[in-house]
Every structure is written in C-alpha cells, then in structure tokens.
Protein backbone atom coordinates (compact mmCIF):
# COMPACT_ATOMS: atom_id res chain seq x y z
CA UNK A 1 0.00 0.00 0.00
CA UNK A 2 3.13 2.03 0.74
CA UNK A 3 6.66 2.26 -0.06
CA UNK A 4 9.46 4.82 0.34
CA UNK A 5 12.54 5.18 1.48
CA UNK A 6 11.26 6.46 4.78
CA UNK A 7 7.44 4.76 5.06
CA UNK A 8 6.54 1.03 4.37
CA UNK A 9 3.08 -0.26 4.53
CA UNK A 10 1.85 -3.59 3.70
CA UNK A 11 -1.21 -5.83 4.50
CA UNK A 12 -2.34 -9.33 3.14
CA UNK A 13 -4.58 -11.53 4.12
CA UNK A 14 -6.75 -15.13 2.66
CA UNK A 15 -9.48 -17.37 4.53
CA UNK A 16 -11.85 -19.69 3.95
CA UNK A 17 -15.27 -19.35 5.41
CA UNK A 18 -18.71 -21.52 5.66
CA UNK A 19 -21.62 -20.89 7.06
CA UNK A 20 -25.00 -23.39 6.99
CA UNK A 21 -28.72 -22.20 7.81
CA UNK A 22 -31.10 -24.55 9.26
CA UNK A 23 -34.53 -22.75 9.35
CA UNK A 24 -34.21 -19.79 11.98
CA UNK A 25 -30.84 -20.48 13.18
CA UNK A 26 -27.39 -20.00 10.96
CA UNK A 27 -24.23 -21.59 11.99
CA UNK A 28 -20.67 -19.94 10.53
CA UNK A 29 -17.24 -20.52 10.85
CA UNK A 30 -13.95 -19.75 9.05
CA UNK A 31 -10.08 -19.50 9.38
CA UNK A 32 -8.02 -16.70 8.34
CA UNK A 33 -4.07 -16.05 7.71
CA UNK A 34 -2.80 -12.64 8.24
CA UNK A 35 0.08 -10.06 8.05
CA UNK A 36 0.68 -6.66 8.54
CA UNK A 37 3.38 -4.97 8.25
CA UNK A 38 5.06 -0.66 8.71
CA UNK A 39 8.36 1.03 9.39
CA UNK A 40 8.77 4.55 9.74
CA UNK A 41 12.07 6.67 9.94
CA UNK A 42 12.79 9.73 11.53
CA UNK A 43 16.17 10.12 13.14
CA UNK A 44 15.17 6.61 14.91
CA UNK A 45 13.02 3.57 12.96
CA UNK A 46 9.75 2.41 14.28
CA UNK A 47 8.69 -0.93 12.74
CA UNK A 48 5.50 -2.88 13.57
CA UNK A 49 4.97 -6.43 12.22
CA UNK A 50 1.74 -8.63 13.05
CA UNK A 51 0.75 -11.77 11.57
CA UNK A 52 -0.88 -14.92 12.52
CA UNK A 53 -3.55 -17.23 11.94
CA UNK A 54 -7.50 -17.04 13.28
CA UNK A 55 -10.36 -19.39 13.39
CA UNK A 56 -13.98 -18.37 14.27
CA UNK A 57 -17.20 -19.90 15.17
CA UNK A 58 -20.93 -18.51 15.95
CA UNK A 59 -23.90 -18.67 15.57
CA UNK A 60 -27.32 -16.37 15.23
CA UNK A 61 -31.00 -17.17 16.01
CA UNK A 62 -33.68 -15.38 14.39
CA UNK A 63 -36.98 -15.51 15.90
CA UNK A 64 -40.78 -13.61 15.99
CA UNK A 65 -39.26 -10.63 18.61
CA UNK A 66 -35.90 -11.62 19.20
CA UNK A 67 -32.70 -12.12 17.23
CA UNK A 68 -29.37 -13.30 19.48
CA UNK A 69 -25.52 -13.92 18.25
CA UNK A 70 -22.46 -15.09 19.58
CA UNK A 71 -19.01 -14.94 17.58
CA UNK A 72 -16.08 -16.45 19.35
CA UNK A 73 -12.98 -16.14 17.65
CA UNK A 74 -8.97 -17.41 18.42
CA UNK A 75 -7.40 -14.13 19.03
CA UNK A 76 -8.93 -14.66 21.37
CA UNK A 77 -12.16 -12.29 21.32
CA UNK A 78 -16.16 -13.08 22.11
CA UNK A 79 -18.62 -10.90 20.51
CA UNK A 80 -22.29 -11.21 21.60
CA UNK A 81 -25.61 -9.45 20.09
CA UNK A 82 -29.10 -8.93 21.39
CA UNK A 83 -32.01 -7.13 19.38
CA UNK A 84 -35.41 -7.16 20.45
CA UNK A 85 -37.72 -5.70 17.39
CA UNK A 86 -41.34 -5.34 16.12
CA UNK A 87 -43.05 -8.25 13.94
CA UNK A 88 -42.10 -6.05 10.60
CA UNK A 89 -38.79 -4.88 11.95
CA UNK A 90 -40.31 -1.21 12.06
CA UNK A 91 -38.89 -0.74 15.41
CA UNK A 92 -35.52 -2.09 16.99
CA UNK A 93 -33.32 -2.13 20.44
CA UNK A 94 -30.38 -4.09 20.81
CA UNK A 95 -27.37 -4.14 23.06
CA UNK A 96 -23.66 -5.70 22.31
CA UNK A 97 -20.94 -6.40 24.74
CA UNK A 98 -17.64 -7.95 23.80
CA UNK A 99 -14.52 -8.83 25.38
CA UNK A 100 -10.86 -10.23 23.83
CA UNK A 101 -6.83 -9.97 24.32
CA UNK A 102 -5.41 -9.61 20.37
CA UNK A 103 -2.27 -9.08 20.03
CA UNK A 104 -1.62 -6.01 18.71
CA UNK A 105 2.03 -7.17 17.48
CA UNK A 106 5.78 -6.23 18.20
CA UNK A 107 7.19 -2.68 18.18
CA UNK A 108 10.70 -1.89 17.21
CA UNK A 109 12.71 1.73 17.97
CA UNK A 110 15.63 0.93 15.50
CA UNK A 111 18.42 4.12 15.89
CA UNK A 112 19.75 5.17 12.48
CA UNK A 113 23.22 5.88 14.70
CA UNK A 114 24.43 2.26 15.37
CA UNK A 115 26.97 3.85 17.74
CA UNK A 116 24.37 5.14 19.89
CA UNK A 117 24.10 3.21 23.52
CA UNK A 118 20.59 1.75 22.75
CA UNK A 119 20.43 0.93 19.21
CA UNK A 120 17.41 -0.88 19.50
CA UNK A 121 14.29 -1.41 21.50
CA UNK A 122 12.05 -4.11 20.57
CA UNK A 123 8.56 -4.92 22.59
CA UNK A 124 5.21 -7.13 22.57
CA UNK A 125 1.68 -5.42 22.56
CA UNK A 126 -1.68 -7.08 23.51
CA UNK A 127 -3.95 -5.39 24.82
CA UNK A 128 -6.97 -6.59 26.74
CA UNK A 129 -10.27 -5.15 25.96
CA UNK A 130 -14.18 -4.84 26.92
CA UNK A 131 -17.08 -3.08 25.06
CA UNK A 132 -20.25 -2.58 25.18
CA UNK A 133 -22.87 -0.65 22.85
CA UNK A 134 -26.56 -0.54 22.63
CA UNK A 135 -28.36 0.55 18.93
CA UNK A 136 -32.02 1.21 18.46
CA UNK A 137 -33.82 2.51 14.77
CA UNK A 138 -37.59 3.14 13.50
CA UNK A 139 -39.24 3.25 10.33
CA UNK A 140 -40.99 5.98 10.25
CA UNK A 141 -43.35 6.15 6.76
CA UNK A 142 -40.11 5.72 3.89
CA UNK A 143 -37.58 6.84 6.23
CA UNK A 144 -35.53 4.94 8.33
CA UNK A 145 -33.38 6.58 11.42
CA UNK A 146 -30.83 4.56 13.45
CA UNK A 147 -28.63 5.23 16.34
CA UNK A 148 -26.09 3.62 18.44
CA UNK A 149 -23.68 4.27 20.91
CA UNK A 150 -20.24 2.02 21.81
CA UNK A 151 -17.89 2.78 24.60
CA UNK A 152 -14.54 0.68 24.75
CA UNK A 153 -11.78 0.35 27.39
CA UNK A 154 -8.94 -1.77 28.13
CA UNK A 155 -7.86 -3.36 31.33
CA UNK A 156 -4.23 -2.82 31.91
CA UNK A 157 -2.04 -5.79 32.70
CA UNK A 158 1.37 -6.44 33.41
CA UNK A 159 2.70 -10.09 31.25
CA UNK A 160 5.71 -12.01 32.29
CA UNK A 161 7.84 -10.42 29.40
CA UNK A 162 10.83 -8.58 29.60
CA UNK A 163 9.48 -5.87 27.32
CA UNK A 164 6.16 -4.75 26.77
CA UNK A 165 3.46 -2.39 26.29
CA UNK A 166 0.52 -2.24 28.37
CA UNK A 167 -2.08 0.40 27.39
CA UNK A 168 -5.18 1.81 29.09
CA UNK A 169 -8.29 3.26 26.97
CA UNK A 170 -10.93 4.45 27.12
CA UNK A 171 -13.10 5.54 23.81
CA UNK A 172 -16.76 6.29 22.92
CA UNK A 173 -18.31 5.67 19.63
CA UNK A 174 -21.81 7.21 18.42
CA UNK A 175 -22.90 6.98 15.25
CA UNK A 176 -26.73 7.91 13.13
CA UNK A 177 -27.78 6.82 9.83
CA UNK A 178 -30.74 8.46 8.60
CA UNK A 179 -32.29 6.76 5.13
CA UNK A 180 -35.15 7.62 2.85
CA UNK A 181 -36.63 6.88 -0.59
CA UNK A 182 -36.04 9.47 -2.80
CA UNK A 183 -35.75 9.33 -6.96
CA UNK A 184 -36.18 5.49 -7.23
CA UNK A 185 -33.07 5.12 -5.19
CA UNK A 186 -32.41 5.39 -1.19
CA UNK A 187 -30.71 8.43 -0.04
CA UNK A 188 -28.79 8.41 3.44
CA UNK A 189 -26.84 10.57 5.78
CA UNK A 190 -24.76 8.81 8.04
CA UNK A 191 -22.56 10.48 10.72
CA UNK A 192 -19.90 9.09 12.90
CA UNK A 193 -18.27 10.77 16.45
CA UNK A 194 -15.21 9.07 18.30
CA UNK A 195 -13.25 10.71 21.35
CA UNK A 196 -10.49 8.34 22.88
CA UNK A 197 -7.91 8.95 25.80
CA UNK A 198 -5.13 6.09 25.24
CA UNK A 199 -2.32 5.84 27.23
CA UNK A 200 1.05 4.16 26.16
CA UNK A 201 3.62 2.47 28.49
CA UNK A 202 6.88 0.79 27.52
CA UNK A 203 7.60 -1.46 30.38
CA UNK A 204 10.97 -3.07 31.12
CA UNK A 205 10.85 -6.25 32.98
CA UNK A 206 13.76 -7.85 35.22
CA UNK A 207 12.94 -10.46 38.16
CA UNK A 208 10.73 -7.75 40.08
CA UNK A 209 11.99 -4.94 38.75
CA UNK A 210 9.24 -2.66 36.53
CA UNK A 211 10.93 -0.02 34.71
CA UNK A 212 8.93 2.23 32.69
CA UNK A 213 11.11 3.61 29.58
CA UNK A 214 8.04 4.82 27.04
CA UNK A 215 4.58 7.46 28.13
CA UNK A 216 2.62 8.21 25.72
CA UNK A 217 -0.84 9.97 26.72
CA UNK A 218 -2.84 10.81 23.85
CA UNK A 219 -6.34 12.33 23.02
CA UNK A 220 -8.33 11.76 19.57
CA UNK A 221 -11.26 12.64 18.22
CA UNK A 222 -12.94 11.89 14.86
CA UNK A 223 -15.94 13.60 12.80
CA UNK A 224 -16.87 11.65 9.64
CA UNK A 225 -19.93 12.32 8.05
CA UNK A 226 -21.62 11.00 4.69
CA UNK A 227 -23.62 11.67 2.00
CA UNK A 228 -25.51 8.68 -0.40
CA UNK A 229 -27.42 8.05 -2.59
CA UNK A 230 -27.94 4.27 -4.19
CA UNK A 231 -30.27 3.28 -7.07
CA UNK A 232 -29.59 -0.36 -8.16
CA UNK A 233 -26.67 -0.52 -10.70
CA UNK A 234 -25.40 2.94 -9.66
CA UNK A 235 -24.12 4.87 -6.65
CA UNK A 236 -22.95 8.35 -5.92
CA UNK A 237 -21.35 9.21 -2.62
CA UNK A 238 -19.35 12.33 -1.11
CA UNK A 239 -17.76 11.88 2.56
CA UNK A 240 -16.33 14.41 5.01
CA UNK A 241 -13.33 13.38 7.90
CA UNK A 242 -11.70 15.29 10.25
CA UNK A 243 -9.40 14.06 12.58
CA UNK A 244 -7.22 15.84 15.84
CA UNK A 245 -4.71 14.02 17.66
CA UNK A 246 -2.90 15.80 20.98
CA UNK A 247 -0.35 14.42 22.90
CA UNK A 248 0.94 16.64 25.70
CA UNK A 249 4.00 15.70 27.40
CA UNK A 250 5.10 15.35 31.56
CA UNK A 251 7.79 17.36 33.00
CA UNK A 252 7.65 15.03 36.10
CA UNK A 253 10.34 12.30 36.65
CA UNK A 254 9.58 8.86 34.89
CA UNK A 255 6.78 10.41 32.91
CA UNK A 256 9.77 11.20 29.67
CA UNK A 257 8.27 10.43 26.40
CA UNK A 258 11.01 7.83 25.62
CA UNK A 259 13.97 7.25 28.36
CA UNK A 260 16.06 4.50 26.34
CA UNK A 261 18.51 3.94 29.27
CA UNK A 262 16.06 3.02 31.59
CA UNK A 263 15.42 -0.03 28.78
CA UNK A 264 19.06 -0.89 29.40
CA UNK A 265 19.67 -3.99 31.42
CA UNK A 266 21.64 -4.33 34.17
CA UNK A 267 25.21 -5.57 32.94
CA UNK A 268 24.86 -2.03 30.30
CA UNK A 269 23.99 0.25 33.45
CA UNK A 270 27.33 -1.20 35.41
CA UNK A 271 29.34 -0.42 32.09
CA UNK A 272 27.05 2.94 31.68
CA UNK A 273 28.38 3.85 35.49
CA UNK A 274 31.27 5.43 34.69
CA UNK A 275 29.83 8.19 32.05
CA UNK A 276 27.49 9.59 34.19
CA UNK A 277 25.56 9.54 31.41
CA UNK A 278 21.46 9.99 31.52
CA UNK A 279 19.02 11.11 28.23
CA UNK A 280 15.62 11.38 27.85
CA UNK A 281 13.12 13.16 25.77
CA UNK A 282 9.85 14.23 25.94
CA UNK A 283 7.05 15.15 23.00
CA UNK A 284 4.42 17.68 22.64
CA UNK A 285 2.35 16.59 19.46
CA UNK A 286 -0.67 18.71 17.95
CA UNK A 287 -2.05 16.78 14.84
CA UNK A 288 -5.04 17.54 12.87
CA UNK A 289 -5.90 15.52 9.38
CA UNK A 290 -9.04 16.98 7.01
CA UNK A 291 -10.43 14.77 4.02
CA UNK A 292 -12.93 14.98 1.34
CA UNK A 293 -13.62 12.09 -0.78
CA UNK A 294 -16.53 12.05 -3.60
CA UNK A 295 -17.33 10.15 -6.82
CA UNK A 296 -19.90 7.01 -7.97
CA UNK A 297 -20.17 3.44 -8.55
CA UNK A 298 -22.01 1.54 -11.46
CA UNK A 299 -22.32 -2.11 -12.24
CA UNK A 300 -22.85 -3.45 -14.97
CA UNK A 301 -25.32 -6.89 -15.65
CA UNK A 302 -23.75 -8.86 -18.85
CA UNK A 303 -24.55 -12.36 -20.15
CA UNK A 304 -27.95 -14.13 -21.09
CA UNK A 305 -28.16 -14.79 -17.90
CA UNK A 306 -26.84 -11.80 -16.45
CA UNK A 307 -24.04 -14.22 -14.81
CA UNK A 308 -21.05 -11.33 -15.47
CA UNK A 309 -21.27 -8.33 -13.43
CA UNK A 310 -18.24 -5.84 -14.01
CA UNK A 311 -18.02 -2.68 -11.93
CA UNK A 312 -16.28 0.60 -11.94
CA UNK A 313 -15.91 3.01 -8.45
CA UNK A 314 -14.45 6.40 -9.58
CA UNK A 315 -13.56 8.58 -6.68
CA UNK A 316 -11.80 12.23 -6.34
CA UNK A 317 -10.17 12.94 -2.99
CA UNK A 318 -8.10 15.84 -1.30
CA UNK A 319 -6.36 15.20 1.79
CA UNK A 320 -4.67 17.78 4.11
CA UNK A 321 -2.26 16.90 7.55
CA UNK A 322 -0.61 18.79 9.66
CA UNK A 323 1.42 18.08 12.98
CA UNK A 324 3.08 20.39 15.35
CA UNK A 325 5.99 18.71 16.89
CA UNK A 326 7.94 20.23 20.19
CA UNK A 327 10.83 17.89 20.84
CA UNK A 328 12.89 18.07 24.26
CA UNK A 329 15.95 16.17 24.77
CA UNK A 330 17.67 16.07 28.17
CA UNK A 331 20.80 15.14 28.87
CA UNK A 332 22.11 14.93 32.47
CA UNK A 333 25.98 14.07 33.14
CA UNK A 334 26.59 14.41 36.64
CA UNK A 335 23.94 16.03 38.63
CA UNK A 336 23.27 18.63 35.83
CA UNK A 337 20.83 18.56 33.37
CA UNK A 338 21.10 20.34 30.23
CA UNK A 339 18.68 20.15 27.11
CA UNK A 340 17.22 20.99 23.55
CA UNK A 341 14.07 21.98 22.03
CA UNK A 342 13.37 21.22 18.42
CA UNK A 343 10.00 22.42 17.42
CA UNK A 344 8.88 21.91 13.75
CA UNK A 345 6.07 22.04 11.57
CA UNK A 346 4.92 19.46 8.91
CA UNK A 347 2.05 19.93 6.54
CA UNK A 348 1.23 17.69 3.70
CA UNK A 349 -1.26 18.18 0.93
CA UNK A 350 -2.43 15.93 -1.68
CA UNK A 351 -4.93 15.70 -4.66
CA UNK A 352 -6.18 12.63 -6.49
CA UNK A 353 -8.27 10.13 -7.74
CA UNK A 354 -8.79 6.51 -6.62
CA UNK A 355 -9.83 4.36 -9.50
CA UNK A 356 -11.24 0.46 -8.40
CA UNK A 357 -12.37 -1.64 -10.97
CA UNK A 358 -14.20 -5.13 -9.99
CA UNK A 359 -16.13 -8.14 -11.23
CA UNK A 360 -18.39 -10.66 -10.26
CA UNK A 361 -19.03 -13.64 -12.12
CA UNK A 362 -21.19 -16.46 -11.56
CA UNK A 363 -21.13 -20.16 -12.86
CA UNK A 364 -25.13 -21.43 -12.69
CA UNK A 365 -26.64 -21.22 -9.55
CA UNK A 366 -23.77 -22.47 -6.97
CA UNK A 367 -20.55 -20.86 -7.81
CA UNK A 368 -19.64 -16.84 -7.34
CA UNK A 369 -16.11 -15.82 -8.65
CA UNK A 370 -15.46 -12.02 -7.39
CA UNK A 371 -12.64 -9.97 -7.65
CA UNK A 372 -11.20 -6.27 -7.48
CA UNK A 373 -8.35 -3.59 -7.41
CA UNK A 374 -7.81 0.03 -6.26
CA UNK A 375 -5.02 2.44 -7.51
CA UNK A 376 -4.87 6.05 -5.72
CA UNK A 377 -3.60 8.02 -8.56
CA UNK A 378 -2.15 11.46 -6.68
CA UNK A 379 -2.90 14.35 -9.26
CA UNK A 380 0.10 16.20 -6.84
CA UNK A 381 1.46 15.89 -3.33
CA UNK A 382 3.18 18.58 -1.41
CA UNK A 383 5.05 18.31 1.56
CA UNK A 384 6.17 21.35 3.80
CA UNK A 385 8.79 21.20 6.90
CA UNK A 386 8.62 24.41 8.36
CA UNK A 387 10.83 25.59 11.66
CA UNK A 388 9.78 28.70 13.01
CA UNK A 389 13.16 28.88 14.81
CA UNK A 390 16.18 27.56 16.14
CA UNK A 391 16.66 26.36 20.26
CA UNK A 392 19.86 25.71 21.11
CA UNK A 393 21.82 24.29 24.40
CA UNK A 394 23.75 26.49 26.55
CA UNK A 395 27.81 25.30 27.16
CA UNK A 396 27.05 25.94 30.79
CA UNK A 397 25.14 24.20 33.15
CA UNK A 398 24.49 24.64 36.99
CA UNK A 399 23.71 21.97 39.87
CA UNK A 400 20.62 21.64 41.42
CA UNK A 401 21.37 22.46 45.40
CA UNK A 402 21.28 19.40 47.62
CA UNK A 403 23.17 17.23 44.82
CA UNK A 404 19.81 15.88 43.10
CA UNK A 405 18.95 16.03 39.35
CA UNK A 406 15.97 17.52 38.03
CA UNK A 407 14.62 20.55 36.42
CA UNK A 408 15.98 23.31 38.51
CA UNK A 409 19.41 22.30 37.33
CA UNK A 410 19.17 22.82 33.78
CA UNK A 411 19.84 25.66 31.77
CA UNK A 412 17.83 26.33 28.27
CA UNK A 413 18.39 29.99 26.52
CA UNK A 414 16.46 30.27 22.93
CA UNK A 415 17.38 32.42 20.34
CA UNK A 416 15.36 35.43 18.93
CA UNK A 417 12.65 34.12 17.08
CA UNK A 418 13.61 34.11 13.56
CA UNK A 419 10.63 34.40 10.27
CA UNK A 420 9.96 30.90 9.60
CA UNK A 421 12.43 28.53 7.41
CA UNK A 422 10.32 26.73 4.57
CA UNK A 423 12.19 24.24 3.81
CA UNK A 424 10.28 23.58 1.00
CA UNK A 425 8.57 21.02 -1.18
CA UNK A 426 9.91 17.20 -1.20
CA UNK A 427 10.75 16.18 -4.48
CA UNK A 428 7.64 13.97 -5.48
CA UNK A 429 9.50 10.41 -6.51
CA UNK A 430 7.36 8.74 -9.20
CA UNK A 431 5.80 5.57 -7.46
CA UNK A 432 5.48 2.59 -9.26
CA UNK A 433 1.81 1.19 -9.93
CA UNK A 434 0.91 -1.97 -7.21
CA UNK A 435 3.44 -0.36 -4.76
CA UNK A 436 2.12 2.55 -3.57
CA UNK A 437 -1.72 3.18 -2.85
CA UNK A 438 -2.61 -0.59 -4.40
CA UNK A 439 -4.91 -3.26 -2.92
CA UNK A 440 -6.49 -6.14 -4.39
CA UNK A 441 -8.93 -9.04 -3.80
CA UNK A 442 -10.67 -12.19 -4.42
CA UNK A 443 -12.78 -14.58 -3.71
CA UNK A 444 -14.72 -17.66 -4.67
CA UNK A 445 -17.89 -18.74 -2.75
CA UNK A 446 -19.84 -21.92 -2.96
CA UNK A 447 -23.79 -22.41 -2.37
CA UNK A 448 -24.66 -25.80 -1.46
C-alpha cells in the first residue's frame, strides 16, 4: 500500500469461510491467515509487524421478537448481540458487549546511529479489551433513522515479558444513519463521532523490577460524516473526515516520552556507570488531518443470464495533515541537566483520484467468482517542513542544590525568534503502480 525510502506499509490476508442455515438459526465458521506490516524513519526507525492465523465460530438465532448472536474467535475475542424488534422490523433495540486480548504485534525503535548506547528497542503489545454498545432505529413512513452508541476500554495488565506495552483506553463511539426513498433510489446521511484517551507504556521487565522507559498519553477525536445516494446498478457518494490528535507531554520524573537507558539492562547500566551519562526526551504533538472524498459506482449486468457483473468506483479525494511537533531532549551528566528543544512544523497536501475496478461472475446457480483492485492516482502531493526557529543548548550548566537532578538544574536559553524557514517542497519520486496506494482481492464462494 506504501513504499518509500522512509514509510513502508503492507497488508495481506486469505481465509476460507462456511456458514449453513437450518430454518431460523445459521451456523458460521472460518479460518483466516494474516500479516501486517510498517516502518517509519525519523532520526530513529519504528517498525511494527503482526501476523498470525485465526479461526472463528458462531452462531445467530432469528426468531418472531428476538434475534441473538455469539461470535467467538482465536485471538482470542467473544462478541455477543441482542435485538429485540417489532413483527415487521419497524422498530428495533439491541445491546452488544464484547470482550478479547489480540495481540496487537511487536514494536521496534531501530536508531539510524548504530553507535548510539541503545540501538534498539524491541517490545510485545496485547492489549486486553471490553465493550459494550446498545443501537435502536424506527421506520418511520419511507424513512428509516438509526442510532447507536459504543464505549470501549482496556484493562491494563502487566505479562511475564521482559518488554512490553501495556495500554489503558478508554473511547466512545456514536454513530446515526438516517435513510429515505427518494428518486427510485435510497438516499442516506450517516454520521460518525469518536473521542479516545489512550495511554502508552513501555515497560521493562527484570525479576521484580518494573521499569517504565516509554509514556505516551494521547487524546483523539474523529468527525466523519456522509452523504448517499444508491439506485440499483449505480451509486454516488461524497464523505467528510476530520481528525485531531494531541499528545501533551510530563515534566515530572519517569513520565519522559522515551527514556532509552532506563530499557538498558543491568550488565549495560554497570558499564554505563562510569559516564554519568542519563538522556531522555519528551514530545508535545498537535495533529489535525481533514479529508474529502466524492465520486460514484455503477455495475454493470452482462450475459444471457446476467451471470457477469463488471463494476467501476471512480472517486476524487483531497487530503490535508498537519502536525506540530515540540521535541525536548535532556541530557544529564553528573547532577546537571542540560537540554534541547526542536520544534517543527509538517504539513502535507495531496490531490487525487482513486480508480477500483471489480467483477463478479457467476457459474449457474452455486458458484460466485469475485474480484477487485484500487489504484490512488495522486494528481500532486506537497510536503512542507517548516521551523519557526532555532533552540539551542547552553555550554554551561548549573547543579541543582542538595546534589539531586531535576529541572531546577538545567539551563535552556532560545534564540530570537527568527521568520519561519520553509524548507520547502519534497521532491515527489514517481511511485510505481501496485506499490504505492494498491490493494487487491478475491474470492470464490460456494452455495450448497
């Protein structure tokens, strides 16, 4: 989906599924191979690498009133339903709850300076977590209006690893869909609204020793809304998303953004002992995202039989980013603390089409071949580092009284503020086609 020199994104995934009805009840299962993959460089690597294999098994009973589901599935996660509803399913209420421990997969901080004391930092994330919704709609004449609500959190826990993450969240989800009839075709609205407050911890692990070298707090919130209309073998669509991301960083002790040394074992600390050497930094992030995306589907029905079924989804997007970065490194030798502020801008821009072409072809009454692809074709992108000015560290540094490090024994001047430094546009490289902003699919299903 993405490569660079500096980004690398990749995803694949195949399963077989089957699922048998027996009058009111439906019985499904299926097993699944996965793999994700990403790496991002700035000064230090981050890669992130998941795969593995799931099976699943539920079930779902449909009766007069009452319609109840249970999905239980190897990562391991349980997912159960409950709707109540009206004989003609003009009126609904329904509650979910679920509960799981996925593995999110293993982080690695890979320094571009081999030299450096920690080169690399490599850790296991699952997370363990509980939700629970409830969702309710009417049909009122030709329009139909439906709500629901989710909240999410995660209980933290503490694994017998030597490095790990352990997370706490907690998020709300609300979301209304409003449909109606309206030129032959169904028009609908649908809105979204998600706030989180996640919390990161890198944890290293010795005997009983719990040393926390990673904090992370962060806040997000999401606004999508969307716009559609559907008529059979065509549909147009035009969505709105906004996104803001914050993460505010802790002057207190143990609360650093990323404190490396404290992911050093012990043998490295002994060795470390006779530098006097301590660094840390710590983060403020301010991130906000805005994207429009609009354009229309139509399908085509070919064959005597209307058994070949190509498509075409044409969509125009523009996408805009920007993240406000204040970077503080600390470096104490002694009992004196000395440090750095970077702060940067980065704003990216970008223009384009996605273009998906798919088909669906069907072999007499039992067998479904389907298939598809999607290109993003960027009309331009522009990216913008901009540093309003430059921070720099003072030669001299003075000793907190009483012989302890902290804040009151560092020293930070800053430099007139200078007009900001553009550094201007990043040479667009010409992407190959399947390598950046390409997916694909297929599948084959079998009626018995």
């Amino acid at each position: 989906m993405l490569h660079t020199d500096d980004k690398h994104f990749a995803a694949k995934a195949c399963g077989i599924s089957e699922s048998l009805r027996l009058q009111n009840v439906e019985v499904f299962g299926g097993y699944y191979k996965y793999s994700i993959y990403g790496r991002y460089t700035d000064e230090w690597t981050l890669k992130g690498e998941n795969d593995g294999d799931v099976g699943n098994a539920g079930f779902r009973a449909h009766f007069k009133y009452l319609t109840l589901g249970v999905d239980v599935n190897s990562l391991p996660f349980v997912h159960s339903k409950l709707t109540l509803h009206s004989d003609d399913s003009s009126f609904y209420a329904g509650t979910l709850m679920g509960r799981g421990e996925p593995e999110i997969g293993t982080l690695r901080w890979i320094s571009q300076n081999k030299s450096d004391i920690v080169s690399e930092i490599a850790v296991d994330w699952q997370t363990h977590l509980f939700y629970r919704g409830i969702s309710a709609g009417a049909k009122i004449r030709n329009s139909r209006l439906e709500l629901s609500g989710l909240y999410l959190t995660s209980d933290p826990q503490n694994p017998e690893k030597e490095y790990y993450i352990r997370d706490s969240v907690s998020a709300m989800v609300l979301r209304s869909r409003f449909a109606t009839n309206l030129g032959g075709g169904i028009l609908s609205a649908n809105y979204t609204f998600a706030d989180a407050d996640i919390y990161l911890f890198g944890i290293f692990h010795q005997e009983q020793s719990h040393k926390r070298f990673l904090y992370v707090p962060l806040e997000f919130q999401l606004n999508y809304a969307q716009l559609q209309w559907a008529k059979e073998q065509m549909a147009f669509h035009l969505d709105f998303i906004y996104a803001n991301a914050q993460m505010d960083a802790n002057p207190d002790r143990f609360y650093e953004t990323l404190a490396p040394n404290r992911a050093l074992p012990p043998s490295i600390l002994k060795a470390l002992s006779f530098t006097f050497l301590q660094k840390a930094f710590r983060v403020n992030t301010d991130l906000d995202a805005t994207g429009i995306l609009g354009g229309g589907k139509y399908l085509w029905a070919l064959g005597s039989r209307r058994s070949f079924k190509p498509s075409i989804n044409l969509d125009f997007y523009y996408a805009h980013g920007e993240v406000d970065i204040l970077r503080t490194s600390e470096t104490t030798v002694l009992f004196a603390t000395s440090s750095i502020d970077e702060h940067f801008v980065r704003k990216i821009r970008s223009l384009g089409t996605i273009l998906s072409p798919g088909f669906e072809f069907k072999f007499g009454e039992h067998v479904l071949f389907s298939g598809g692809a999607t290109q993003i074709i960027p009309f331009f992108i522009s990216y913008n580092e901009i540093r309003p000015g430059e921070i720099y560290e003072d030669a001299e540094t003075e000793a907190p009284q009483g012989g302890k490090a902290g804040n009151n024994g560092s020293k930070k001047e800053e430099e007139p503020q200078k007009d900001g430094n553009i550094l201007g546009d990043v040479p667009q490289k010409t992407s190959a086609a399947f390598r950046n902003g390409f997916a694909a699919n297929f599948s084959v299903s079998i009626r018995f």
